[in-house]
PDB file of N, CA and C in Angstrom:
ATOM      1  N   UNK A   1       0.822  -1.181   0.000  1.00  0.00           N
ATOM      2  CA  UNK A   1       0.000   0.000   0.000  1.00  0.00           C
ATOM      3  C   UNK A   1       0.875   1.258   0.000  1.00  0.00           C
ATOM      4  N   UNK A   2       1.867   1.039   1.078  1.00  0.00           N
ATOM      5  CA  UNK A   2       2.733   2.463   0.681  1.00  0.00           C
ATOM      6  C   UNK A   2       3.591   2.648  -0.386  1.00  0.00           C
ATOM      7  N   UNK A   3       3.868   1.551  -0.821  1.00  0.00           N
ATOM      8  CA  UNK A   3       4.236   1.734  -2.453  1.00  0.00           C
ATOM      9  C   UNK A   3       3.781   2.269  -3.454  1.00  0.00           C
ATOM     10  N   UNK A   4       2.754   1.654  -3.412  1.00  0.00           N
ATOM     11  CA  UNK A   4       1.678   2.527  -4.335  1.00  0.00           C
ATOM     12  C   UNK A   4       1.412   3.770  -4.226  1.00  0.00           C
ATOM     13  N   UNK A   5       1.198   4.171  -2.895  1.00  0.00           N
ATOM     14  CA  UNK A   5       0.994   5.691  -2.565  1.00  0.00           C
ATOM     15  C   UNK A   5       2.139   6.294  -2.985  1.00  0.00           C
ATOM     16  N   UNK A   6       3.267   5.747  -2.839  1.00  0.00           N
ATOM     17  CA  UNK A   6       4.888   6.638  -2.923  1.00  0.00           C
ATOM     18  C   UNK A   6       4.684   6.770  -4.664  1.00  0.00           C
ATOM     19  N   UNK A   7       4.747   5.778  -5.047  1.00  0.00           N
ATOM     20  CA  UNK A   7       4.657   5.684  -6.768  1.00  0.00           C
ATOM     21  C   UNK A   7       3.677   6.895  -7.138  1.00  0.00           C
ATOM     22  N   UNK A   8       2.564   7.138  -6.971  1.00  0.00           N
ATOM     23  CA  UNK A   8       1.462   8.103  -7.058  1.00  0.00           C
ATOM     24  C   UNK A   8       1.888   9.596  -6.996  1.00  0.00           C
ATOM     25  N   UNK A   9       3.019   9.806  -5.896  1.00  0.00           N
ATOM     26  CA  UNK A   9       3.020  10.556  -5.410  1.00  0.00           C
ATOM     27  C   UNK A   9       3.871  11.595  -6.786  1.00  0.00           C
ATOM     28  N   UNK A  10       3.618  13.257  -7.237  1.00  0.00           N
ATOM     29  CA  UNK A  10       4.549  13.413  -7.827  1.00  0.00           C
ATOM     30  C   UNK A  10       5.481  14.308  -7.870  1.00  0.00           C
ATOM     31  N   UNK A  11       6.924  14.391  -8.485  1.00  0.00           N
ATOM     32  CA  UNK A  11       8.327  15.108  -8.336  1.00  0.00           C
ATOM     33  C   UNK A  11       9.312  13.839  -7.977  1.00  0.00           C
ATOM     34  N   UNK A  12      10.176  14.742  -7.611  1.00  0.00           N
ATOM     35  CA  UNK A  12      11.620  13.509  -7.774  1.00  0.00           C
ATOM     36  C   UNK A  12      11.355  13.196  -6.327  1.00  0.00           C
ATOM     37  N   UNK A  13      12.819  12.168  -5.748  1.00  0.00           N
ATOM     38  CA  UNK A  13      12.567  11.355  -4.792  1.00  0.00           C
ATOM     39  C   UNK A  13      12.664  12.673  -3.844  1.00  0.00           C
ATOM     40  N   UNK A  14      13.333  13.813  -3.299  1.00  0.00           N
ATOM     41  CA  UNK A  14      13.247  14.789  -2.331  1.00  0.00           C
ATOM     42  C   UNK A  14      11.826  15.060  -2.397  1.00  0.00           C
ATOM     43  N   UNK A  15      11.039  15.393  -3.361  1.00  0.00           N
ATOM     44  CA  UNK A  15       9.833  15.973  -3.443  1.00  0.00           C
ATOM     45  C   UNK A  15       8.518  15.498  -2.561  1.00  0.00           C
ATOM     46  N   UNK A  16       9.619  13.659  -3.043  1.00  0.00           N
ATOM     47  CA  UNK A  16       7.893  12.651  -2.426  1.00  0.00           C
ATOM     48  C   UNK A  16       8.051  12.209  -0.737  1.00  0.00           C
ATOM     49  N   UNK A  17       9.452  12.768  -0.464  1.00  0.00           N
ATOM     50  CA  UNK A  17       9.877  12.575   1.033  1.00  0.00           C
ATOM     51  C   UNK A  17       8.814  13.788   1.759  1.00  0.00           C
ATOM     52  N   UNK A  18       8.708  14.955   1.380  1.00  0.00           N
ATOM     53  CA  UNK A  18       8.416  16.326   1.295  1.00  0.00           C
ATOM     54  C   UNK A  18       7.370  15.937   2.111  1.00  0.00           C
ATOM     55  N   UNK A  19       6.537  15.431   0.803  1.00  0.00           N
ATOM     56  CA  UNK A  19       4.707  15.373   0.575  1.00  0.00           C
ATOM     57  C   UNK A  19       4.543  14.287   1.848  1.00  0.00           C
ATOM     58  N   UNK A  20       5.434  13.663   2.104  1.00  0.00           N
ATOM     59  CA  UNK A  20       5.185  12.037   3.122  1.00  0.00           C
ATOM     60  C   UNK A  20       5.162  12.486   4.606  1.00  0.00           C
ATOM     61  N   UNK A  21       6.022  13.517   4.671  1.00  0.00           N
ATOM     62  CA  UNK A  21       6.271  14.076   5.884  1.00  0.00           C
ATOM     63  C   UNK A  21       5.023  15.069   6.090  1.00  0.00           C
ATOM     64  N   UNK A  22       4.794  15.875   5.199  1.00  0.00           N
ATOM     65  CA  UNK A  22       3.805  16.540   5.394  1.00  0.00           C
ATOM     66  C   UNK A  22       2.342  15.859   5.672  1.00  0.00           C
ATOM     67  N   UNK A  23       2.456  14.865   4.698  1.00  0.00           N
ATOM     68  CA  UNK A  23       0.704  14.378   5.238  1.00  0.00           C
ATOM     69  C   UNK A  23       0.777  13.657   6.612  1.00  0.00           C
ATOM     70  N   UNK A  24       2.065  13.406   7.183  1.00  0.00           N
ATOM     71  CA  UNK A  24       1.793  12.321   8.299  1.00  0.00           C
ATOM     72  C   UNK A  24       1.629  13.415   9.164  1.00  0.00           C
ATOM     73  N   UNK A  25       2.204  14.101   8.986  1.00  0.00           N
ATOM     74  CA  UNK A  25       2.185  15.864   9.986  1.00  0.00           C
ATOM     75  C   UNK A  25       0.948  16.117   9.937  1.00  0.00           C
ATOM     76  N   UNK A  26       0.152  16.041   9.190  1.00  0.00           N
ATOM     77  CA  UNK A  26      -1.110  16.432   8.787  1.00  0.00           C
ATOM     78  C   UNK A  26      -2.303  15.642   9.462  1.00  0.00           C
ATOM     79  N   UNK A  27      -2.212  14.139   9.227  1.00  0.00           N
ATOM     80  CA  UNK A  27      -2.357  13.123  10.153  1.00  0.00           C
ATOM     81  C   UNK A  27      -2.384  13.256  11.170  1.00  0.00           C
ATOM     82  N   UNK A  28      -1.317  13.568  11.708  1.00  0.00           N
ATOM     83  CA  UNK A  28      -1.516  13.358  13.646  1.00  0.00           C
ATOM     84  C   UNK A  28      -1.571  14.984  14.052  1.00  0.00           C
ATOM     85  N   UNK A  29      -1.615  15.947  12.831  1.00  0.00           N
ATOM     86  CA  UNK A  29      -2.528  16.728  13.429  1.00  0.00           C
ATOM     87  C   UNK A  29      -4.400  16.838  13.631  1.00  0.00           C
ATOM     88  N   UNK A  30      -4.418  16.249  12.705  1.00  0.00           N
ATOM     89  CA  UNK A  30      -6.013  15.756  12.621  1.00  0.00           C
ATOM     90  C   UNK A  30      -6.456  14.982  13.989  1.00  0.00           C
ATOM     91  N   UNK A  31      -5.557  14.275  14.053  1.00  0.00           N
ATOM     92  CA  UNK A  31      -5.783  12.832  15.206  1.00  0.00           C
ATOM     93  C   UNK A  31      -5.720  13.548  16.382  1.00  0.00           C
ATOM     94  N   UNK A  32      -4.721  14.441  16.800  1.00  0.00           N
ATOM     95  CA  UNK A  32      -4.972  14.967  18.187  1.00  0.00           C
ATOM     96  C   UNK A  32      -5.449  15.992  18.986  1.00  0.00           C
ATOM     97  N   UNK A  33      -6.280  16.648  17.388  1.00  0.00           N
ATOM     98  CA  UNK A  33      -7.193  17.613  17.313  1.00  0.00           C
ATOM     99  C   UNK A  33      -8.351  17.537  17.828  1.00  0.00           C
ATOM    100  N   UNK A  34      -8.926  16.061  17.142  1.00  0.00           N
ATOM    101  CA  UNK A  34     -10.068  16.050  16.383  1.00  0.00           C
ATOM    102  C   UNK A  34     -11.002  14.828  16.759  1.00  0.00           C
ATOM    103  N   UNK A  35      -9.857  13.498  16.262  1.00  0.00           N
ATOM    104  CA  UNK A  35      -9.935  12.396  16.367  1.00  0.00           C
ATOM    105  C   UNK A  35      -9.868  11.805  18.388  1.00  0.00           C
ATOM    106  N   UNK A  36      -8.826  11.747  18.761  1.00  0.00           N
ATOM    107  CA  UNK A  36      -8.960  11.475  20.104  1.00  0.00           C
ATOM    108  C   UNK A  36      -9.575  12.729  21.246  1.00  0.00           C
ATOM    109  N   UNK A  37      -9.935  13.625  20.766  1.00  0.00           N
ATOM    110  CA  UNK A  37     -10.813  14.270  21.777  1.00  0.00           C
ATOM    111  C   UNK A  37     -12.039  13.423  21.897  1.00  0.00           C
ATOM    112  N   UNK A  38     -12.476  13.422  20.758  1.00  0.00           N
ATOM    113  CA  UNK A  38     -13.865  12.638  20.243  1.00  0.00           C
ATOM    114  C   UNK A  38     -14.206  11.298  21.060  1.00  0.00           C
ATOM    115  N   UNK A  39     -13.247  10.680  20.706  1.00  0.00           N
ATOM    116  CA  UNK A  39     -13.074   9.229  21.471  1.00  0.00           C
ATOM    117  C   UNK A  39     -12.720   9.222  23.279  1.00  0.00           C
ATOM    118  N   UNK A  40     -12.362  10.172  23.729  1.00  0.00           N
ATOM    119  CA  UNK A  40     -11.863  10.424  25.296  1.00  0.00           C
ATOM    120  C   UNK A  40     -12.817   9.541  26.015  1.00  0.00           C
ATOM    121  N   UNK A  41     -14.135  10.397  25.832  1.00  0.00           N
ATOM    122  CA  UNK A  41     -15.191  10.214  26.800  1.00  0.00           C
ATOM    123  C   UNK A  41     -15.182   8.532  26.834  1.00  0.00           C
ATOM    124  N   UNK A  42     -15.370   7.823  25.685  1.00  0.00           N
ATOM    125  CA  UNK A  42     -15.549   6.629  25.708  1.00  0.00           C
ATOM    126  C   UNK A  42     -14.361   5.434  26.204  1.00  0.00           C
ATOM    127  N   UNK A  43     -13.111   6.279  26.274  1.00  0.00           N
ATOM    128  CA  UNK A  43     -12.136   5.405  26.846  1.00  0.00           C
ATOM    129  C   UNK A  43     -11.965   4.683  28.693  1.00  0.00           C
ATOM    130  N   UNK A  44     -11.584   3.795  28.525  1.00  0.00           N
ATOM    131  CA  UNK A  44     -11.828   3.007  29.949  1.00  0.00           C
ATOM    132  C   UNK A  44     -10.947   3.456  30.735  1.00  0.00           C
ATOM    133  N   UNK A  45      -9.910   4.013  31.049  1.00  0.00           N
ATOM    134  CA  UNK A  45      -9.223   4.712  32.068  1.00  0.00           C
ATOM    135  C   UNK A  45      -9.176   6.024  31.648  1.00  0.00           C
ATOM    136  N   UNK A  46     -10.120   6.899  31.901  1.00  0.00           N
ATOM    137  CA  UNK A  46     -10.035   8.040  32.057  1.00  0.00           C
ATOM    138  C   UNK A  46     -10.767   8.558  33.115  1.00  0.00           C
ATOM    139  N   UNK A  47     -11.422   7.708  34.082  1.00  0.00           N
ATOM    140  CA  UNK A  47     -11.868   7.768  35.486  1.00  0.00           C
ATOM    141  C   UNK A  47     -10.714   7.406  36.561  1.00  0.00           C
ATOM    142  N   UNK A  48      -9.794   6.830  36.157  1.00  0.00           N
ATOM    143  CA  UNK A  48      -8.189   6.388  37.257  1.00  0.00           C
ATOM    144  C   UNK A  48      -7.760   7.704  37.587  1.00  0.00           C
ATOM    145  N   UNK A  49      -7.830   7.095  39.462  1.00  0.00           N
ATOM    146  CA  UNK A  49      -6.988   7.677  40.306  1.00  0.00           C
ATOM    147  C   UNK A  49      -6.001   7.060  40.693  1.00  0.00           C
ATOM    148  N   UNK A  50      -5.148   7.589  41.967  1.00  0.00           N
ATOM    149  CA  UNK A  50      -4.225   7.265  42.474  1.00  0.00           C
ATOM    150  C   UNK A  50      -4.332   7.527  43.820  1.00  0.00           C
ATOM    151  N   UNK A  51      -4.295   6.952  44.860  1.00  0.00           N
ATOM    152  CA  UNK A  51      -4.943   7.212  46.031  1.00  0.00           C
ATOM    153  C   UNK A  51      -3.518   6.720  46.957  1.00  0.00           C
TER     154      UNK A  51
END
């Protein structure tokens, strides 16, 4: 799968490093925006204390 995506991708090999870095940047900015706020409430230790 990431082959394919890399192949897809276009400019020379610096270009497609570029674009790879950027979308994963892009990615886990989405994700810790967006994505795991969303999901919090429903996670099973987020009521843990420490007593």
């Amino acid at each position: 799968m990431y082959a394919w995506f890399y192949r897809h991708l276009p400019g020379p090999h610096w270009v497609r490093i570029l674009i790879c870095l950027g979308l994963f940047a892009l990615a886990v900015f989405v994700l810790f925006n967006w994505v795991f706020p969303l999901i919090a409430p429903y996670m099973p230790f987020n009521g843990a204390t420490v007593e």
